[in-house]
C-alpha atoms as a PDB file:
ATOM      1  CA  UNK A   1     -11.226   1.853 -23.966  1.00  0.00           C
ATOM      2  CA  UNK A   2      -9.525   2.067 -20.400  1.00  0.00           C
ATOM      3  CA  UNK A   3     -11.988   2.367 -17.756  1.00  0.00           C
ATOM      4  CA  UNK A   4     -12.208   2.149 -14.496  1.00  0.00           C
ATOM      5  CA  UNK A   5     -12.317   4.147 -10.771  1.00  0.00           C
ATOM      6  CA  UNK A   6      -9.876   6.207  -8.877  1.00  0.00           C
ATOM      7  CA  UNK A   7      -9.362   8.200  -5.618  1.00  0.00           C
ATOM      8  CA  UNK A   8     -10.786  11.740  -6.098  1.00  0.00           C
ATOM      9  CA  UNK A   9      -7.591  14.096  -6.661  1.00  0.00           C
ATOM     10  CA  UNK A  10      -6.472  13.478 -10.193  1.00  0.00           C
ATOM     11  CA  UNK A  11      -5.296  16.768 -11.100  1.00  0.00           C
ATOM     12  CA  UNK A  12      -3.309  18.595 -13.971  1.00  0.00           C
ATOM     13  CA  UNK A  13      -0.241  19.964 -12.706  1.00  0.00           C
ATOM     14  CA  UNK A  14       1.072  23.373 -14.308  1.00  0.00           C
ATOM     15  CA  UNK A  15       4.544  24.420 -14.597  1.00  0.00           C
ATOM     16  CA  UNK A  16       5.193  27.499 -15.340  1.00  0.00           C
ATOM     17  CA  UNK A  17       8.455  29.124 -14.762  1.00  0.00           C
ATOM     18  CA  UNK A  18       8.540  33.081 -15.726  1.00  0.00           C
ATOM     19  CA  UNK A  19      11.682  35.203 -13.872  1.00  0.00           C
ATOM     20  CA  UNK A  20       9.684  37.826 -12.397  1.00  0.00           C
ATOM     21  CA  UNK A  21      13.071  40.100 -12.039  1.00  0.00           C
ATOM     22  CA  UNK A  22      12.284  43.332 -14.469  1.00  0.00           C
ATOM     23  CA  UNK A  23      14.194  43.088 -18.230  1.00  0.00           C
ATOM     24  CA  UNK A  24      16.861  45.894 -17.633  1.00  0.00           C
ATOM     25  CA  UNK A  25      17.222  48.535 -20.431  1.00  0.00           C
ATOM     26  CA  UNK A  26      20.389  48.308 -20.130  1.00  0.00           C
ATOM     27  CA  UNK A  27      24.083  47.145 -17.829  1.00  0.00           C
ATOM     28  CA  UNK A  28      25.016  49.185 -15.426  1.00  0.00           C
ATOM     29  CA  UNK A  29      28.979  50.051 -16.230  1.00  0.00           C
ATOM     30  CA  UNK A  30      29.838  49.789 -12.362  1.00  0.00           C
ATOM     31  CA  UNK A  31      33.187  52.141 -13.440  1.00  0.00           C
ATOM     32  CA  UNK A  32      31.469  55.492 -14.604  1.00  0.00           C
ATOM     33  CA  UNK A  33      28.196  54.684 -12.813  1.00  0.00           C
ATOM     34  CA  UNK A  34      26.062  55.432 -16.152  1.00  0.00           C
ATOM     35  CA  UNK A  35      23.897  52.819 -18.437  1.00  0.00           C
ATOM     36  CA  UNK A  36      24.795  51.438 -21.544  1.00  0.00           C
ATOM     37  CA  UNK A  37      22.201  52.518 -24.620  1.00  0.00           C
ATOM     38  CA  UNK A  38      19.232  50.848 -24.983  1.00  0.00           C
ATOM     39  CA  UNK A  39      19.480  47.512 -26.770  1.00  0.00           C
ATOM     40  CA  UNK A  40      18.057  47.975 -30.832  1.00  0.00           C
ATOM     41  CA  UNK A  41      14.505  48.845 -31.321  1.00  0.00           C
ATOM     42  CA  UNK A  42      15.039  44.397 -33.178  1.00  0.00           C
ATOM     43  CA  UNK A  43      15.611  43.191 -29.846  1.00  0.00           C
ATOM     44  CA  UNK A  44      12.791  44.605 -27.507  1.00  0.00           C
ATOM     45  CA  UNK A  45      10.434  43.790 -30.293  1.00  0.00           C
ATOM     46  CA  UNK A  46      11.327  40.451 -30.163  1.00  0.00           C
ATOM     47  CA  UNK A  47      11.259  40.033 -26.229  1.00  0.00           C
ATOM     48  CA  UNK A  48       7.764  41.596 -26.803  1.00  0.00           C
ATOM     49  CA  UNK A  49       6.820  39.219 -28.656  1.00  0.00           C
ATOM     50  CA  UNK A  50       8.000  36.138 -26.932  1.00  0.00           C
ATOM     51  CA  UNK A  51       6.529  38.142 -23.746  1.00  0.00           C
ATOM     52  CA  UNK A  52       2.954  38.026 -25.576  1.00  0.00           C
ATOM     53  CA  UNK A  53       3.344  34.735 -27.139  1.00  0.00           C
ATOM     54  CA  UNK A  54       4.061  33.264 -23.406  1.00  0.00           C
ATOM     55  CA  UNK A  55       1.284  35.171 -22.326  1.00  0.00           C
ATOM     56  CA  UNK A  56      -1.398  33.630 -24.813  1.00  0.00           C
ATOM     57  CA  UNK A  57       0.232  30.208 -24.626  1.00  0.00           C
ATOM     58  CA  UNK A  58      -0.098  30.027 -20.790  1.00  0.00           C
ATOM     59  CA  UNK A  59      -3.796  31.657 -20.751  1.00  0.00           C
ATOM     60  CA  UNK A  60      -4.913  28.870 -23.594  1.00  0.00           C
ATOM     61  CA  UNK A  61      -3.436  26.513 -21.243  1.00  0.00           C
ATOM     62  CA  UNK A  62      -5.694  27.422 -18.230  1.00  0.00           C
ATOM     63  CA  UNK A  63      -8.538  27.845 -20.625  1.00  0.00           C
ATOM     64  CA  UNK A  64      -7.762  24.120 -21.330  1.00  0.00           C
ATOM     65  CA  UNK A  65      -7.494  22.843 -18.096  1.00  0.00           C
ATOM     66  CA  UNK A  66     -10.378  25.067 -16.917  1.00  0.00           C
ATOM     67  CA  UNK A  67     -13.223  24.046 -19.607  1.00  0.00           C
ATOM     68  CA  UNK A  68     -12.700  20.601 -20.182  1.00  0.00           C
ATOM     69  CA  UNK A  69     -15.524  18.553 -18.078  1.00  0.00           C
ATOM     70  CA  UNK A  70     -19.376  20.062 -18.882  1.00  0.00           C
ATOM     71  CA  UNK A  71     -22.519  18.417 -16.984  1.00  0.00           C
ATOM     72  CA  UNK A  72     -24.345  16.033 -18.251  1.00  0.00           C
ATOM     73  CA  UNK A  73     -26.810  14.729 -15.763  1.00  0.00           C
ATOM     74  CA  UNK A  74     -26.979  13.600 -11.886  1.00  0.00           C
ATOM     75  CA  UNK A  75     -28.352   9.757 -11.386  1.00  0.00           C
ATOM     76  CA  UNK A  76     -28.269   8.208  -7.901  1.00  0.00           C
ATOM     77  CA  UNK A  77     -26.961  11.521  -6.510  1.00  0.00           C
ATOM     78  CA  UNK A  78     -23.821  11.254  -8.635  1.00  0.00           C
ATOM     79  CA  UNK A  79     -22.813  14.115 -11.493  1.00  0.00           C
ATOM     80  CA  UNK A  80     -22.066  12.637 -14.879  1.00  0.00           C
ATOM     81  CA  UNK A  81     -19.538  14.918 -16.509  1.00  0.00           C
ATOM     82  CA  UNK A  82     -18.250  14.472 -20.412  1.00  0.00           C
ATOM     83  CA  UNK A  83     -14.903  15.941 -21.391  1.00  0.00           C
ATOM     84  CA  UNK A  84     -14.372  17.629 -24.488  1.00  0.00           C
ATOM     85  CA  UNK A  85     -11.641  14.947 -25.442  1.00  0.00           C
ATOM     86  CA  UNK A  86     -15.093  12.818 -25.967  1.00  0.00           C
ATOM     87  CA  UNK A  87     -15.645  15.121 -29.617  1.00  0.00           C
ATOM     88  CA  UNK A  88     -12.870  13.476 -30.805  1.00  0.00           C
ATOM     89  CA  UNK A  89     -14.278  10.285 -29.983  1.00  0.00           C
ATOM     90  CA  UNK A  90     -17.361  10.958 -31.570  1.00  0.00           C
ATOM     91  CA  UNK A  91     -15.711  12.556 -34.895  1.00  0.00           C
ATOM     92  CA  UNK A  92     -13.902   8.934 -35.242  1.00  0.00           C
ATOM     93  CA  UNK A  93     -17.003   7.077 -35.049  1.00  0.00           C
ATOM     94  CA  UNK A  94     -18.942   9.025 -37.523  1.00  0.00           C
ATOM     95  CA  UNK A  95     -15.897   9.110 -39.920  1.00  0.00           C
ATOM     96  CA  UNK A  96     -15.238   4.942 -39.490  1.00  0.00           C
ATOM     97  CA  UNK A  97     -18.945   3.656 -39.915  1.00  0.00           C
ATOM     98  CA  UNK A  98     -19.539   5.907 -42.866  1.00  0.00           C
ATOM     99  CA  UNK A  99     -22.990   6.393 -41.731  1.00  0.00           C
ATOM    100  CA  UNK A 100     -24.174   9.298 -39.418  1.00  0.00           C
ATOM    101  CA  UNK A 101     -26.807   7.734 -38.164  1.00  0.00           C
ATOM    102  CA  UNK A 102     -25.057   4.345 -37.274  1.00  0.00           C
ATOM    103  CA  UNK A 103     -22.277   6.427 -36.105  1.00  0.00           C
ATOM    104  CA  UNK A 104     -24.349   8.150 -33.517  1.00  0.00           C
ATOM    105  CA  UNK A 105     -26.093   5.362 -32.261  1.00  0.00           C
ATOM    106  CA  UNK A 106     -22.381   3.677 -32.101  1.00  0.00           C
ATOM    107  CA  UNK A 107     -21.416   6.455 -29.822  1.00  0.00           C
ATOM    108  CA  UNK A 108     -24.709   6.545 -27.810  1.00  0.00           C
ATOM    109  CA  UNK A 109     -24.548   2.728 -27.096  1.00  0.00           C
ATOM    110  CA  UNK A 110     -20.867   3.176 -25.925  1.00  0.00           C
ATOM    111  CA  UNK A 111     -21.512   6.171 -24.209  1.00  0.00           C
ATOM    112  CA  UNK A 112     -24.288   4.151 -22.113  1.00  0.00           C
ATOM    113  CA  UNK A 113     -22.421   1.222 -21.895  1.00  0.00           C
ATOM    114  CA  UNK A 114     -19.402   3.538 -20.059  1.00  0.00           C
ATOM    115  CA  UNK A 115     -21.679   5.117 -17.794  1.00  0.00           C
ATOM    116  CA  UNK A 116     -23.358   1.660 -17.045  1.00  0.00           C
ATOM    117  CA  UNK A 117     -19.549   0.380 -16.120  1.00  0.00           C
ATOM    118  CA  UNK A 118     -18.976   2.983 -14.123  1.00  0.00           C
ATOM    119  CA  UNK A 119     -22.147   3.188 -12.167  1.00  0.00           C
ATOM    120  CA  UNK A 120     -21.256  -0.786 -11.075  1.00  0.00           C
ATOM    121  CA  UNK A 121     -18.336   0.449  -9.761  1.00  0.00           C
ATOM    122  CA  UNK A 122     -19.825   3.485  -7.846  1.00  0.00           C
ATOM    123  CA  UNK A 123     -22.739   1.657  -6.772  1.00  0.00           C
ATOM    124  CA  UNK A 124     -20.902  -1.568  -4.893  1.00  0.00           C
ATOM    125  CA  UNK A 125     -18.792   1.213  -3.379  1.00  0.00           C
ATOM    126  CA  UNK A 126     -21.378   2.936  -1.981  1.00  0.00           C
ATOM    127  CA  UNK A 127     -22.734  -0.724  -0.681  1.00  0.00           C
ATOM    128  CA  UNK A 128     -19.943  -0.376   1.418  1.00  0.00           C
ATOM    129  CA  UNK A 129     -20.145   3.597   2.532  1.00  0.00           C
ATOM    130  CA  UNK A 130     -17.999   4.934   0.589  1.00  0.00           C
ATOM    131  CA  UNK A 131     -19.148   7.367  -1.672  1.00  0.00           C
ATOM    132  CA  UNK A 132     -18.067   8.661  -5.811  1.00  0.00           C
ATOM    133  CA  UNK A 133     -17.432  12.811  -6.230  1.00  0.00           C
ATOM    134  CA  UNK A 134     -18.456  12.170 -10.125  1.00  0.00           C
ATOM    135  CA  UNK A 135     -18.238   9.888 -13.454  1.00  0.00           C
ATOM    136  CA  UNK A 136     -16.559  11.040 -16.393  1.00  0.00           C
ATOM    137  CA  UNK A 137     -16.674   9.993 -19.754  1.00  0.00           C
ATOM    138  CA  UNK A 138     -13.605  11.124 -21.819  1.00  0.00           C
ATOM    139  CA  UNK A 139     -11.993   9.891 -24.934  1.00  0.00           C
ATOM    140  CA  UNK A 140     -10.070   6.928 -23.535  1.00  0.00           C
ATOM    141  CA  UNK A 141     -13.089   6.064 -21.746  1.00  0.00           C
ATOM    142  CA  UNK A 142     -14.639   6.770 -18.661  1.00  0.00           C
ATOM    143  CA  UNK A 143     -13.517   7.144 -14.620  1.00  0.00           C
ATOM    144  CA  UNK A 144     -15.719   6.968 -11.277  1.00  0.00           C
ATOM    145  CA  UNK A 145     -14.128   9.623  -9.470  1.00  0.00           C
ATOM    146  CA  UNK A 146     -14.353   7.774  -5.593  1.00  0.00           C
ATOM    147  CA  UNK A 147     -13.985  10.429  -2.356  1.00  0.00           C
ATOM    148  CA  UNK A 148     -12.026   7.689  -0.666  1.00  0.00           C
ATOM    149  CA  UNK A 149     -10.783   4.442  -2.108  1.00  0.00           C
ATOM    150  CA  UNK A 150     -11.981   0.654  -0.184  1.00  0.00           C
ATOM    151  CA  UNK A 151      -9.341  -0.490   1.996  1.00  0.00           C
ATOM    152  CA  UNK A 152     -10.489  -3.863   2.565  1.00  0.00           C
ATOM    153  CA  UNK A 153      -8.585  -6.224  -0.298  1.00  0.00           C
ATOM    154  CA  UNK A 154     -12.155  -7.670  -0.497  1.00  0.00           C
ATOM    155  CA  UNK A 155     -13.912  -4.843  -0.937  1.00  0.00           C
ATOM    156  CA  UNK A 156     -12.132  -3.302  -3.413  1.00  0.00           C
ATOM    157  CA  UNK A 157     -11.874  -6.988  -5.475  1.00  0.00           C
ATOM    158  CA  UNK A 158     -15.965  -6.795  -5.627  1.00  0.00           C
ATOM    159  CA  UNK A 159     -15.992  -3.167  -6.611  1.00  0.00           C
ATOM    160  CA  UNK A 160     -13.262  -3.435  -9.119  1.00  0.00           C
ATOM    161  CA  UNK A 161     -14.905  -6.534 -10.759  1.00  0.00           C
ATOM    162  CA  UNK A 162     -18.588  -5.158 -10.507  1.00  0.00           C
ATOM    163  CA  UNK A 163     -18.067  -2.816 -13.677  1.00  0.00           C
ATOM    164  CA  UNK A 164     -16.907  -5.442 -16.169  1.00  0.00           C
ATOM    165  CA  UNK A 165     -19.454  -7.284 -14.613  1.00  0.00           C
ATOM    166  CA  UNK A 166     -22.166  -4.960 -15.753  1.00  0.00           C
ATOM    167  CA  UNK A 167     -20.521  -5.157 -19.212  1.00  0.00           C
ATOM    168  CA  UNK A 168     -20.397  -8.601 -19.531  1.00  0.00           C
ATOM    169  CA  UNK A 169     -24.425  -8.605 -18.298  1.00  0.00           C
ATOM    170  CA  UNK A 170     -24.932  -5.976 -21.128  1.00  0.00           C
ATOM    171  CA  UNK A 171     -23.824  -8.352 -23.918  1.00  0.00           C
ATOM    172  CA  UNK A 172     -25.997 -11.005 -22.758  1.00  0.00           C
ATOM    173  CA  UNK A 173     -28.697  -8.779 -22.462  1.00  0.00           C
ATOM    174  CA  UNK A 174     -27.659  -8.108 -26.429  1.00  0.00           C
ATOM    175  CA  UNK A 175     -26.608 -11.249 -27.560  1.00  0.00           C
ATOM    176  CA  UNK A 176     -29.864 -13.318 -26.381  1.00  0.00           C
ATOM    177  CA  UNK A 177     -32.069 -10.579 -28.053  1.00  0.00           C
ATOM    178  CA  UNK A 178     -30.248 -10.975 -31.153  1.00  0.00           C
ATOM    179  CA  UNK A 179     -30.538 -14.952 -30.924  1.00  0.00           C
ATOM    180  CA  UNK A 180     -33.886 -15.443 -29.610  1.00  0.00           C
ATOM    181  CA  UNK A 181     -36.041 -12.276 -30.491  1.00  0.00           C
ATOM    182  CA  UNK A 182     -37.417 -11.680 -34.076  1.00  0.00           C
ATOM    183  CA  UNK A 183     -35.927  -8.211 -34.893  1.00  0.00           C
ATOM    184  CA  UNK A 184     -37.343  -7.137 -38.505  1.00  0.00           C
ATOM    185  CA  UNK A 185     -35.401  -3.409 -38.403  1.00  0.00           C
ATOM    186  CA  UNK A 186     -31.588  -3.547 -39.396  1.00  0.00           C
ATOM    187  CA  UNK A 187     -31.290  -0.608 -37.222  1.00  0.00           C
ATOM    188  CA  UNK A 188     -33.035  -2.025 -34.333  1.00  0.00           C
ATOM    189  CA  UNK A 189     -30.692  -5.271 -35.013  1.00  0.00           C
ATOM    190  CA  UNK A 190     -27.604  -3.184 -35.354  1.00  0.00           C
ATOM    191  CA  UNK A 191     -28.150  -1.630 -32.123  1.00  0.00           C
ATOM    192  CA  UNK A 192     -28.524  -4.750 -29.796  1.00  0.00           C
ATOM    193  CA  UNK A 193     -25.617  -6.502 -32.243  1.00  0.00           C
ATOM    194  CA  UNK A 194     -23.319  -3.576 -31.271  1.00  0.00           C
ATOM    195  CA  UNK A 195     -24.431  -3.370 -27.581  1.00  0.00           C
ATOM    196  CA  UNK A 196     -23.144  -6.853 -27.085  1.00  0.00           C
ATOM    197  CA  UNK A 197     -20.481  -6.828 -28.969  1.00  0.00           C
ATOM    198  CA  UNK A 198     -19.004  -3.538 -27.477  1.00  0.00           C
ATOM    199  CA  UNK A 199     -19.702  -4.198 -24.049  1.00  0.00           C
ATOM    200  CA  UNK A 200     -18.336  -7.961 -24.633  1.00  0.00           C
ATOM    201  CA  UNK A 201     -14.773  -5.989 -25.450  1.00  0.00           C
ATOM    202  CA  UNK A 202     -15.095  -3.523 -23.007  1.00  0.00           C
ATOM    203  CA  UNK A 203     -15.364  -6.292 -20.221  1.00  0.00           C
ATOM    204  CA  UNK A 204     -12.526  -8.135 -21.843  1.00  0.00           C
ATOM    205  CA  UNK A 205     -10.347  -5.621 -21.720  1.00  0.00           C
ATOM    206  CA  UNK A 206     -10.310  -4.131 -18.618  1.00  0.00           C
ATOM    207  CA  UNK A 207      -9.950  -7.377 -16.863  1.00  0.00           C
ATOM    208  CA  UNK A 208      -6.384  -6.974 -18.268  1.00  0.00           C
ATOM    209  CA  UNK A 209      -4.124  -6.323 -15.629  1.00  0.00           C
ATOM    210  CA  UNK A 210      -3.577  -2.645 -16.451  1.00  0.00           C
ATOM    211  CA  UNK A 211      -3.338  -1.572 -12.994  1.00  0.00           C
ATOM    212  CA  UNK A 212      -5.066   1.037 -12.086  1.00  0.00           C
ATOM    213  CA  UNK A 213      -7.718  -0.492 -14.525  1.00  0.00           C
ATOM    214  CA  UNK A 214     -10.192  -2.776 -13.395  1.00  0.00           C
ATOM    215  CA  UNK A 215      -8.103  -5.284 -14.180  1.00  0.00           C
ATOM    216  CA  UNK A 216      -5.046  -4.374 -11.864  1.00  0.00           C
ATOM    217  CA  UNK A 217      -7.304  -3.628  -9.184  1.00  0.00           C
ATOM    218  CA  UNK A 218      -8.604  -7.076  -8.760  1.00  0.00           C
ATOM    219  CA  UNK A 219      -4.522  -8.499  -9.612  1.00  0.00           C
ATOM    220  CA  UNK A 220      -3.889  -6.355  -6.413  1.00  0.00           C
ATOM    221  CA  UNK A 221      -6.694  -7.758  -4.525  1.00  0.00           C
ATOM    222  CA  UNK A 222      -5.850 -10.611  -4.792  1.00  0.00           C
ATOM    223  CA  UNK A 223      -1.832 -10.357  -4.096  1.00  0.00           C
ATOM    224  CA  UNK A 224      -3.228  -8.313  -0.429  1.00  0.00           C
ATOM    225  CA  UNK A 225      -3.641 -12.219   0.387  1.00  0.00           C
ATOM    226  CA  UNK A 226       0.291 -12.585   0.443  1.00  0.00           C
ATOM    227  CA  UNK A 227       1.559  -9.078   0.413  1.00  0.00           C
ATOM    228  CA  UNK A 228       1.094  -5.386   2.176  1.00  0.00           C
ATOM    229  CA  UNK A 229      -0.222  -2.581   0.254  1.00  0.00           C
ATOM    230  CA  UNK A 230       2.647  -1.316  -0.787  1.00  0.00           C
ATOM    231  CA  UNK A 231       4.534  -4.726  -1.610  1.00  0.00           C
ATOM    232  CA  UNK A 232       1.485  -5.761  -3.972  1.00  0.00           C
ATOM    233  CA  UNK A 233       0.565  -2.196  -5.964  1.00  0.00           C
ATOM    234  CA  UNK A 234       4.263  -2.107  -6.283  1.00  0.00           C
ATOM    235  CA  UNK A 235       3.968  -5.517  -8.083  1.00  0.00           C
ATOM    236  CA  UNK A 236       0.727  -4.706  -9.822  1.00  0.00           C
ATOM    237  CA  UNK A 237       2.429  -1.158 -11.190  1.00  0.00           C
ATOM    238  CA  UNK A 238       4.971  -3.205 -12.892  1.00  0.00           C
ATOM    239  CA  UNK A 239       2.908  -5.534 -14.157  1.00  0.00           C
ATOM    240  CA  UNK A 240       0.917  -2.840 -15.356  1.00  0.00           C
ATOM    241  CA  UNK A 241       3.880  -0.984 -16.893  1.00  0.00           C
ATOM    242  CA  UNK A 242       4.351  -4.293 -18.990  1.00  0.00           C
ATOM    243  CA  UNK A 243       0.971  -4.382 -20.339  1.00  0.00           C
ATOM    244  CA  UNK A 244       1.518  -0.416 -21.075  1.00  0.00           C
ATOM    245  CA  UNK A 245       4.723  -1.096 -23.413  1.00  0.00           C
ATOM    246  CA  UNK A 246       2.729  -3.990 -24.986  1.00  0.00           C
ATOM    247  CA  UNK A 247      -0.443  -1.959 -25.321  1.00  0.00           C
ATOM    248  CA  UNK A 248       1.808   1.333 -26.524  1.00  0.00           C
ATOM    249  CA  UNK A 249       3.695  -0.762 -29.412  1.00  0.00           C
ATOM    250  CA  UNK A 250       0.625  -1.957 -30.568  1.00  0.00           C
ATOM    251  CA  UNK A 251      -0.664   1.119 -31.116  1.00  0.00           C
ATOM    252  CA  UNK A 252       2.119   2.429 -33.082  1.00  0.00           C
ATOM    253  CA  UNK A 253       1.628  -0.690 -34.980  1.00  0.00           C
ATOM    254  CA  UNK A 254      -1.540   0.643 -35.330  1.00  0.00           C
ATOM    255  CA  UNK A 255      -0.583   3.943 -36.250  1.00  0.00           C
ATOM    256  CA  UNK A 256       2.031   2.820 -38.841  1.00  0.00           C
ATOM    257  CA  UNK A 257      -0.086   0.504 -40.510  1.00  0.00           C
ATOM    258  CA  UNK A 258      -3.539   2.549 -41.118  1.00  0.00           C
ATOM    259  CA  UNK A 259      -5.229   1.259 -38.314  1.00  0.00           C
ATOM    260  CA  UNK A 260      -7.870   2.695 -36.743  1.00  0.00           C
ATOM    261  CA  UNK A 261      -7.760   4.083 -32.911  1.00  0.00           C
ATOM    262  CA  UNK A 262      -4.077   3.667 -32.498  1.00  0.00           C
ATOM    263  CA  UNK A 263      -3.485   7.004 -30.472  1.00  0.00           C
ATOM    264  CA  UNK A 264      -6.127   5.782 -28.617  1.00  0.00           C
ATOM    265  CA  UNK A 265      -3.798   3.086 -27.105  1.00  0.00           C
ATOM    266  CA  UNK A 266      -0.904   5.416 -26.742  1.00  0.00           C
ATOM    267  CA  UNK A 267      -3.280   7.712 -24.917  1.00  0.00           C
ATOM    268  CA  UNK A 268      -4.297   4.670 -22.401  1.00  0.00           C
ATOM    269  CA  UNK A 269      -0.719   2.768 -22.401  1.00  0.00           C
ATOM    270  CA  UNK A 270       0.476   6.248 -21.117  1.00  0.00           C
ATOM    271  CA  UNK A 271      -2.543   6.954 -19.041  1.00  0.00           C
ATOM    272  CA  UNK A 272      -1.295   3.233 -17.156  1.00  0.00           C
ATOM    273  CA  UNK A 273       2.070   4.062 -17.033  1.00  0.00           C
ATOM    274  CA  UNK A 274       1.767   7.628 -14.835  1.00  0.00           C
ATOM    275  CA  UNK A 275      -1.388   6.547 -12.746  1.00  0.00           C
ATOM    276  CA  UNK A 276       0.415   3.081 -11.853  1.00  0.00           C
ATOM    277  CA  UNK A 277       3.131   5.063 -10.730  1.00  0.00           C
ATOM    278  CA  UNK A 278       0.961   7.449  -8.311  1.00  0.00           C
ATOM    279  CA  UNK A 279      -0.543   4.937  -6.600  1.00  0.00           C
ATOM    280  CA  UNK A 280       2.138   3.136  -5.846  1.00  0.00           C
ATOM    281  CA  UNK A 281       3.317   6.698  -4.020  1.00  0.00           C
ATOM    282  CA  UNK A 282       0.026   6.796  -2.636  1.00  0.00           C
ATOM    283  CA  UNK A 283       0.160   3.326  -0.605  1.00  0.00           C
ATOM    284  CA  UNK A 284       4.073   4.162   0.147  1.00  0.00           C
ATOM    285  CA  UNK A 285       3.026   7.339   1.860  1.00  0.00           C
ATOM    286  CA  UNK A 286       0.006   5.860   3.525  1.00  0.00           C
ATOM    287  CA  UNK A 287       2.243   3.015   4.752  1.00  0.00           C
ATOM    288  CA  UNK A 288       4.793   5.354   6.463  1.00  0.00           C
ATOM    289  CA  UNK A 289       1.880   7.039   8.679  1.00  0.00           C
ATOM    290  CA  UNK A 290       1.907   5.487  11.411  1.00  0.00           C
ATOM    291  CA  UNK A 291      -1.325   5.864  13.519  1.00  0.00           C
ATOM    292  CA  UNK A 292      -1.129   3.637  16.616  1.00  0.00           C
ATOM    293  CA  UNK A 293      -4.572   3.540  17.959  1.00  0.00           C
ATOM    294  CA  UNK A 294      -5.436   6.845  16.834  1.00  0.00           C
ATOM    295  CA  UNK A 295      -9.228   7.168  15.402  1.00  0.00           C
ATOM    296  CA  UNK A 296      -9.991   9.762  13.560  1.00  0.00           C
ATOM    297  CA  UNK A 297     -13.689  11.701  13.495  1.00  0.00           C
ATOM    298  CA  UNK A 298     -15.090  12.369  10.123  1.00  0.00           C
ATOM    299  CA  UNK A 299     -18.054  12.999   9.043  1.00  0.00           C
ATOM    300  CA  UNK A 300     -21.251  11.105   9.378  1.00  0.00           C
ATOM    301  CA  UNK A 301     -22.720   8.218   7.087  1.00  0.00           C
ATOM    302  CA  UNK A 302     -22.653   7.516   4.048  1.00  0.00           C
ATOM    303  CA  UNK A 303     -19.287   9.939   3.506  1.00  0.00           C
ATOM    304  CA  UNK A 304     -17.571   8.462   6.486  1.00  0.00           C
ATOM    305  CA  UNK A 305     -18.336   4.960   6.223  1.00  0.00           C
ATOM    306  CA  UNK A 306     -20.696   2.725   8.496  1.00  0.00           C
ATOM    307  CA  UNK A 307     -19.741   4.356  11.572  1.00  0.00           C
ATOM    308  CA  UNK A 308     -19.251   7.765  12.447  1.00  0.00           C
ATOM    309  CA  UNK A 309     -15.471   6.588  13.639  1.00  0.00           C
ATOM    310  CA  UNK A 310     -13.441   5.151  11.355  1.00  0.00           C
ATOM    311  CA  UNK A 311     -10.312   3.616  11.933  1.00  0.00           C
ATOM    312  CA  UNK A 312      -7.974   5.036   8.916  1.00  0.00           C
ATOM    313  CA  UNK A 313      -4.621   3.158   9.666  1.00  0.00           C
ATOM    314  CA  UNK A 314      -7.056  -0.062   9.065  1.00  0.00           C
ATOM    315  CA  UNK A 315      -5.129  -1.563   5.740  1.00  0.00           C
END
């Protein structure tokens, strides 16, 4: 599962290119000054058709785009949001355990366990004013939608590392019940069992350098030491773009072989591959503004920071 937490702004850009010029009836035969006959009754129909099947095509697509997050609940001031991708999620679980019941409570615990990550991420930012629009859960996991990103190389190392953090605290909270607590229910066994296993993984892996994953985040962090901005999530991106191929083949492996989840991977390998890419355009273009001693007015704590000026060519 790729999680992690991103500038507010990621968006679905349509394009859609219809020629707007009216479908003549006819040519004009410039020497007599008259129209040609109308084209056969065959051809109209089919424009008609290809007119109407455009038509639906591009309305499903908005109807897509439009309907996809739905309200969960607000905690610490901060919607939680689930995207219909998420069913699909939730059909694979019930189909691989066999079991509705364990199946649900697989998909509950993970569900949790997403929000818990991303919460640790949202939280430390806010430590250090800045502030998270929403959390979605989807089905490649789950994204703390931040209004504005840390610019300190520290600050953005402890809030990138604070949600596999919470993970990793999850599967000790699981693994010492399991060890040390008499559990007499299977259920009630399966559900710690799973909570420590899963968040064990889900800590693992996104400490992966998948930039913009948790993982990349901190690899970027830490390369601010030596680098600029740019100059490291350049580095990270392609580092990033590695771990995508890697993470992409194995899930045609995946695919190829009966495995379970493969898509999954495809889904996240190319989910690396374009977001890497952004932010490296992001830090390019923030690079090239050039400031001077400019300070800028925003608006007042906790959205603008600790201080009601904030210098934004700070790196």
């Amino acid at each position: 599962m790729g999680m992690g937490f991103g500038i507010n702004g990621h968006w679905i850009q349509i394009q859609w290119a219809l020629d707007s010029r009216p479908m003549p009836i006819g040519r004009t035969t410039a020497s007599v000054g008259r129209r040609d006959p109308s084209p056969p009754r065959r051809r109209r129909n089919v424009r008609r058709l290809v007119a109407l099947g455009a038509g639906m095509w591009y309305n499903m697509r908005i109807m897509l785009i439009v309907n996809t997050k739905y309200r969960l609940c607000e905690l610490f001031g901060i919607p939680i949001y689930v995207d219909i991708s998420f069913a699909v999620l939730l059909l694979m679980f019930l189909l691989s355990f066999g079991s509705f019941g364990y199946g649900l409570t697989a998909v509950l615990l993970l569900s949790i366990s997403v929000i818990a990550h991303e919460f640790a991420h949202a939280l430390t930012a806010r430590a250090f004013g800045y502030q998270t629009k929403d959390i979605t859960i989807s089905l490649v996991g789950g994204c703390a939608s931040l209004i504005s990103m840390p610019r300190k190389a520290s600050q953005e190392f402890l809030t990138a590392i604070a949600g596999p953090a919470a993970s990793f605290a999850l599967a000790l909270i699981g693994y010492v019940v399991c060890m040390f607590m008499p559990i007499q229910s299977d259920w009630l066994f399966f559900v710690f069992a799973y909570l420590g296993w899963m968040n064990l993984m889900l800590g693992a892996f996104n400490l992966l350098p998948g930039f913009p994953m948790d993982g990349g985040r901190i690899f970027r962090s830490v390369l601010r030491a030596f680098l600029s901005r740019p100059q490291a999530t350049f580095v990270a991106m392609w580092v990033g773009r590695v771990f995508a191929i890697v993470l992409g083949l194995s899930g045609l492996s995946a695919m190829v072989n009966g495995g379970s989840f493969g898509f999954v991977r495809l889904l996240i390998a190319y989910m690396i591959w374009q977001e890497g890419k952004r932010e490296y355009l992001m830090a390019q273009m923030e690079s090239s503004w050039d400031y001077g001693d400019f300070r800028a007015r925003v608006s007042p704590p906790p959205y603008g920071g600790d201080e009601e000026d904030v210098d934004i060519s700070r790196n």
